[in-house]
C-alpha atoms as a PDB file:
ATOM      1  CA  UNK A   1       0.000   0.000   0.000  1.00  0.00           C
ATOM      2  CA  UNK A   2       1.457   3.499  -1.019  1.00  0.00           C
ATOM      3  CA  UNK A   3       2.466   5.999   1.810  1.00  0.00           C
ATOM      4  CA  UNK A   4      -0.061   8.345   0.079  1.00  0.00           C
ATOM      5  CA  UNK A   5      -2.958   5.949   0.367  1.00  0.00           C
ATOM      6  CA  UNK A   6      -2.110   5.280   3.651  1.00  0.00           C
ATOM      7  CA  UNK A   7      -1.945   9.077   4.365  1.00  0.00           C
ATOM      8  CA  UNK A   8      -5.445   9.518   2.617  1.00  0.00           C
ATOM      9  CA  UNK A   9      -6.920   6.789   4.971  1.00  0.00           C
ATOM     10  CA  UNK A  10      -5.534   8.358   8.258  1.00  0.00           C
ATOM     11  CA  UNK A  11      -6.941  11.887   7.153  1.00  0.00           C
ATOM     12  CA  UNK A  12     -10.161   9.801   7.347  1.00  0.00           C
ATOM     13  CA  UNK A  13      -9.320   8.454  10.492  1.00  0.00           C
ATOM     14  CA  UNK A  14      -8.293  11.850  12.222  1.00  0.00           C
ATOM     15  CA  UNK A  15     -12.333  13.443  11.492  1.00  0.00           C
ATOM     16  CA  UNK A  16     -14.805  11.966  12.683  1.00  0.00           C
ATOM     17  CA  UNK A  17     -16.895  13.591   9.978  1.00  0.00           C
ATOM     18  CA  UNK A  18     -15.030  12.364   7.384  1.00  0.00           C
ATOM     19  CA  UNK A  19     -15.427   9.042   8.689  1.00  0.00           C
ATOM     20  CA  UNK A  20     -18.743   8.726   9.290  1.00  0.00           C
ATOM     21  CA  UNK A  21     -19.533  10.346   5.570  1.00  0.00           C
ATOM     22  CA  UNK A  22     -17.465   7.154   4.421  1.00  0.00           C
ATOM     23  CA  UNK A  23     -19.193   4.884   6.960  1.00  0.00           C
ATOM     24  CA  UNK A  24     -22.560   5.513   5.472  1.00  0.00           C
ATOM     25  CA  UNK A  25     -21.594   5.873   1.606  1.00  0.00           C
ATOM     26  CA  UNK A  26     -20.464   1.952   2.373  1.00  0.00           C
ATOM     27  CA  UNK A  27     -23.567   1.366   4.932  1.00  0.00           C
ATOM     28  CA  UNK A  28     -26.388   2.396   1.731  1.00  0.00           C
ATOM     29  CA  UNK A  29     -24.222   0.365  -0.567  1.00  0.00           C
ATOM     30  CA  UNK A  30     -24.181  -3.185   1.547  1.00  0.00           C
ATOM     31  CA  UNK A  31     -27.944  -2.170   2.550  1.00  0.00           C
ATOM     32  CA  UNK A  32     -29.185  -3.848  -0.124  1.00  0.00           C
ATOM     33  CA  UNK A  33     -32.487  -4.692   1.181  1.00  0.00           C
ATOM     34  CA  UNK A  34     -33.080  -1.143   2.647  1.00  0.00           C
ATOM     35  CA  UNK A  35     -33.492  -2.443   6.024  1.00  0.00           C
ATOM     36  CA  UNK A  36     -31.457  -0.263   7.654  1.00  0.00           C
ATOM     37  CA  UNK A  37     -28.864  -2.686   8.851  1.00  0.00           C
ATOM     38  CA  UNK A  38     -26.218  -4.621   8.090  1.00  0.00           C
ATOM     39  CA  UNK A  39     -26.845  -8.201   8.106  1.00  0.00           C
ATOM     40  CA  UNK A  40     -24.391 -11.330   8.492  1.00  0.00           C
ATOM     41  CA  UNK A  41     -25.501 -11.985   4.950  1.00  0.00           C
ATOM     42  CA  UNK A  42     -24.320  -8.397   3.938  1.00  0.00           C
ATOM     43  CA  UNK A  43     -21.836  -8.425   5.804  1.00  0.00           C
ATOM     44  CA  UNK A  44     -20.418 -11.814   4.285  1.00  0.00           C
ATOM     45  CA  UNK A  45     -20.287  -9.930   0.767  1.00  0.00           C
ATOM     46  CA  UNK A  46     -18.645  -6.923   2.472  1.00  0.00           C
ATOM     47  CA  UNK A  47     -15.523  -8.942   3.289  1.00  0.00           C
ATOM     48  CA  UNK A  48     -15.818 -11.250   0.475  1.00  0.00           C
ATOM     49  CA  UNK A  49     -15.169  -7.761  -1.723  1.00  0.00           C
ATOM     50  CA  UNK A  50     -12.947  -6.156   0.537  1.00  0.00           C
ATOM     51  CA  UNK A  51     -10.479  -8.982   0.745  1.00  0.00           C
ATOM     52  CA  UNK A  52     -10.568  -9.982  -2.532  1.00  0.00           C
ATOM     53  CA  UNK A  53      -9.638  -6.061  -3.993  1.00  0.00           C
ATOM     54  CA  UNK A  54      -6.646  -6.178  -1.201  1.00  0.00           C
ATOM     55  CA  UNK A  55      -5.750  -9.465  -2.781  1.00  0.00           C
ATOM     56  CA  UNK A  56      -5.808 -11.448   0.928  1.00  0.00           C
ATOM     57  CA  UNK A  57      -7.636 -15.071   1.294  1.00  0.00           C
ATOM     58  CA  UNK A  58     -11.374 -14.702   2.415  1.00  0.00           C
ATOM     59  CA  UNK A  59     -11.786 -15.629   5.790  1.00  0.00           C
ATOM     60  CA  UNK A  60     -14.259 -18.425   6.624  1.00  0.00           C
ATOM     61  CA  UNK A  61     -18.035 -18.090   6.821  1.00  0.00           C
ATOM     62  CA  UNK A  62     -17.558 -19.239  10.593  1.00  0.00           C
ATOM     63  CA  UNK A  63     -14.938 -16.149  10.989  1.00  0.00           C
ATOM     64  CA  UNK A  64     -16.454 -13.683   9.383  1.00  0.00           C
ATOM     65  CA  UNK A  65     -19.773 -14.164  11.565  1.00  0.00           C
ATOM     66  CA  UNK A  66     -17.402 -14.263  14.868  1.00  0.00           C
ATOM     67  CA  UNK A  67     -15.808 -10.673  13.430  1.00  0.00           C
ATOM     68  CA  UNK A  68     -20.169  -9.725  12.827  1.00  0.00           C
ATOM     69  CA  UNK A  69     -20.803 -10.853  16.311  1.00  0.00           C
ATOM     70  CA  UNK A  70     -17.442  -8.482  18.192  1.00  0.00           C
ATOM     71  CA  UNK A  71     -19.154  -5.455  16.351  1.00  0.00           C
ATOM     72  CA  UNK A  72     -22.833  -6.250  16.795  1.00  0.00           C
ATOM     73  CA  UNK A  73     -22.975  -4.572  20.678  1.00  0.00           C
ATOM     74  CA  UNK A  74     -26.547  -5.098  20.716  1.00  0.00           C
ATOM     75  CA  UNK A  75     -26.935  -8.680  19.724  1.00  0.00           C
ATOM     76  CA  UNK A  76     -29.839  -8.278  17.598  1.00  0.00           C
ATOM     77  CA  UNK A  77     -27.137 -10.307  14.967  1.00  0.00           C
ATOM     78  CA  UNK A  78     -26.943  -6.718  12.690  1.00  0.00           C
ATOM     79  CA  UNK A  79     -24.986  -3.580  12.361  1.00  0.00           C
ATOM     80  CA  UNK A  80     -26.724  -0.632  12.791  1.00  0.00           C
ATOM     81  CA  UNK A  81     -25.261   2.646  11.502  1.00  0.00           C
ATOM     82  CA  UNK A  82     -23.632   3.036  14.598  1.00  0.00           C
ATOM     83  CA  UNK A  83     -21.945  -0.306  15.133  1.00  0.00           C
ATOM     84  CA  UNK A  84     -21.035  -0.292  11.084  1.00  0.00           C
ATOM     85  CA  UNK A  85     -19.004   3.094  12.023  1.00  0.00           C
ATOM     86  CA  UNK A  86     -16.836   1.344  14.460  1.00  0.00           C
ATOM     87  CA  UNK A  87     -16.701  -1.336  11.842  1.00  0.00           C
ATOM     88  CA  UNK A  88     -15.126   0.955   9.602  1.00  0.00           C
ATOM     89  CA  UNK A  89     -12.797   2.746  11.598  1.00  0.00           C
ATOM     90  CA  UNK A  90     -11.294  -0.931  12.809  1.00  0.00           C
ATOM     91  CA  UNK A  91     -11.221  -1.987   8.877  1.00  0.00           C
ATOM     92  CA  UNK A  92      -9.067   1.460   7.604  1.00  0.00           C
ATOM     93  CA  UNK A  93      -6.931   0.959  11.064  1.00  0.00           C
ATOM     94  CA  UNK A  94      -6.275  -2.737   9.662  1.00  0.00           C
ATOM     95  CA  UNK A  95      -5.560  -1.779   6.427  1.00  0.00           C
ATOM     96  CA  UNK A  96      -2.846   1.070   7.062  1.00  0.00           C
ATOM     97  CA  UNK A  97      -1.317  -1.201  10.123  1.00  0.00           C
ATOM     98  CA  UNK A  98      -0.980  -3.972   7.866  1.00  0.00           C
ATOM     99  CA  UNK A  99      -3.004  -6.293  10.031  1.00  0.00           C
ATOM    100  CA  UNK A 100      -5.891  -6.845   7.960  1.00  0.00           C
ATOM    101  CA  UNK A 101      -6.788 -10.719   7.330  1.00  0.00           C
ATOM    102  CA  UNK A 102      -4.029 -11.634  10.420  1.00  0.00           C
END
């Protein structure tokens, strides 16, 4: 990953507006069914494409749900808005510490 894409993702990181504008541009998209949360079925095809444009393996069915299940705080077994925010801060963290998929 280039220092400048790095740099772009921590500018993201260091406003919370900025982050939450990206946070829901990505929420809509997975939203497929309007619901207005992110379910483990959504949130399978979220990693599926992540991993796959970042070139890594795609974890398990079994480990995605277990990474669905440390972000869903409510246990209603979806991300709301709120919970998919905190998703996406962890996932740019990953990706500029180089610990995403380990």
């Amino acid at each position: 990953m280039s220092q400048t894409f790095k740099q772009k993702i921590q500018s993201i990181l260091d406003d919370e507006d900025r982050l939450q504008e990206v946070s829901d541009k990505s929420f809509k998209k997975y939203d497929v069914d309007g619901s207005g949360y992110i379910e483990f079925k959504e949130y399978r095809k979220i990693i599926a494409e992540l991993y796959n444009k970042l070139g890594q393996k795609t974890p398990k069915k079994a480990e995605i749900d277990e990474m669905i299940e440390d972000l869903d705080r409510d246990g209603d077994h979806k991300l709301d808005s709120d919970e998919f925010k905190e998703h996406t801060r962890s996932l740019l963290y990953s990706m500029i510490n180089g610990t995403l998929g380990f």
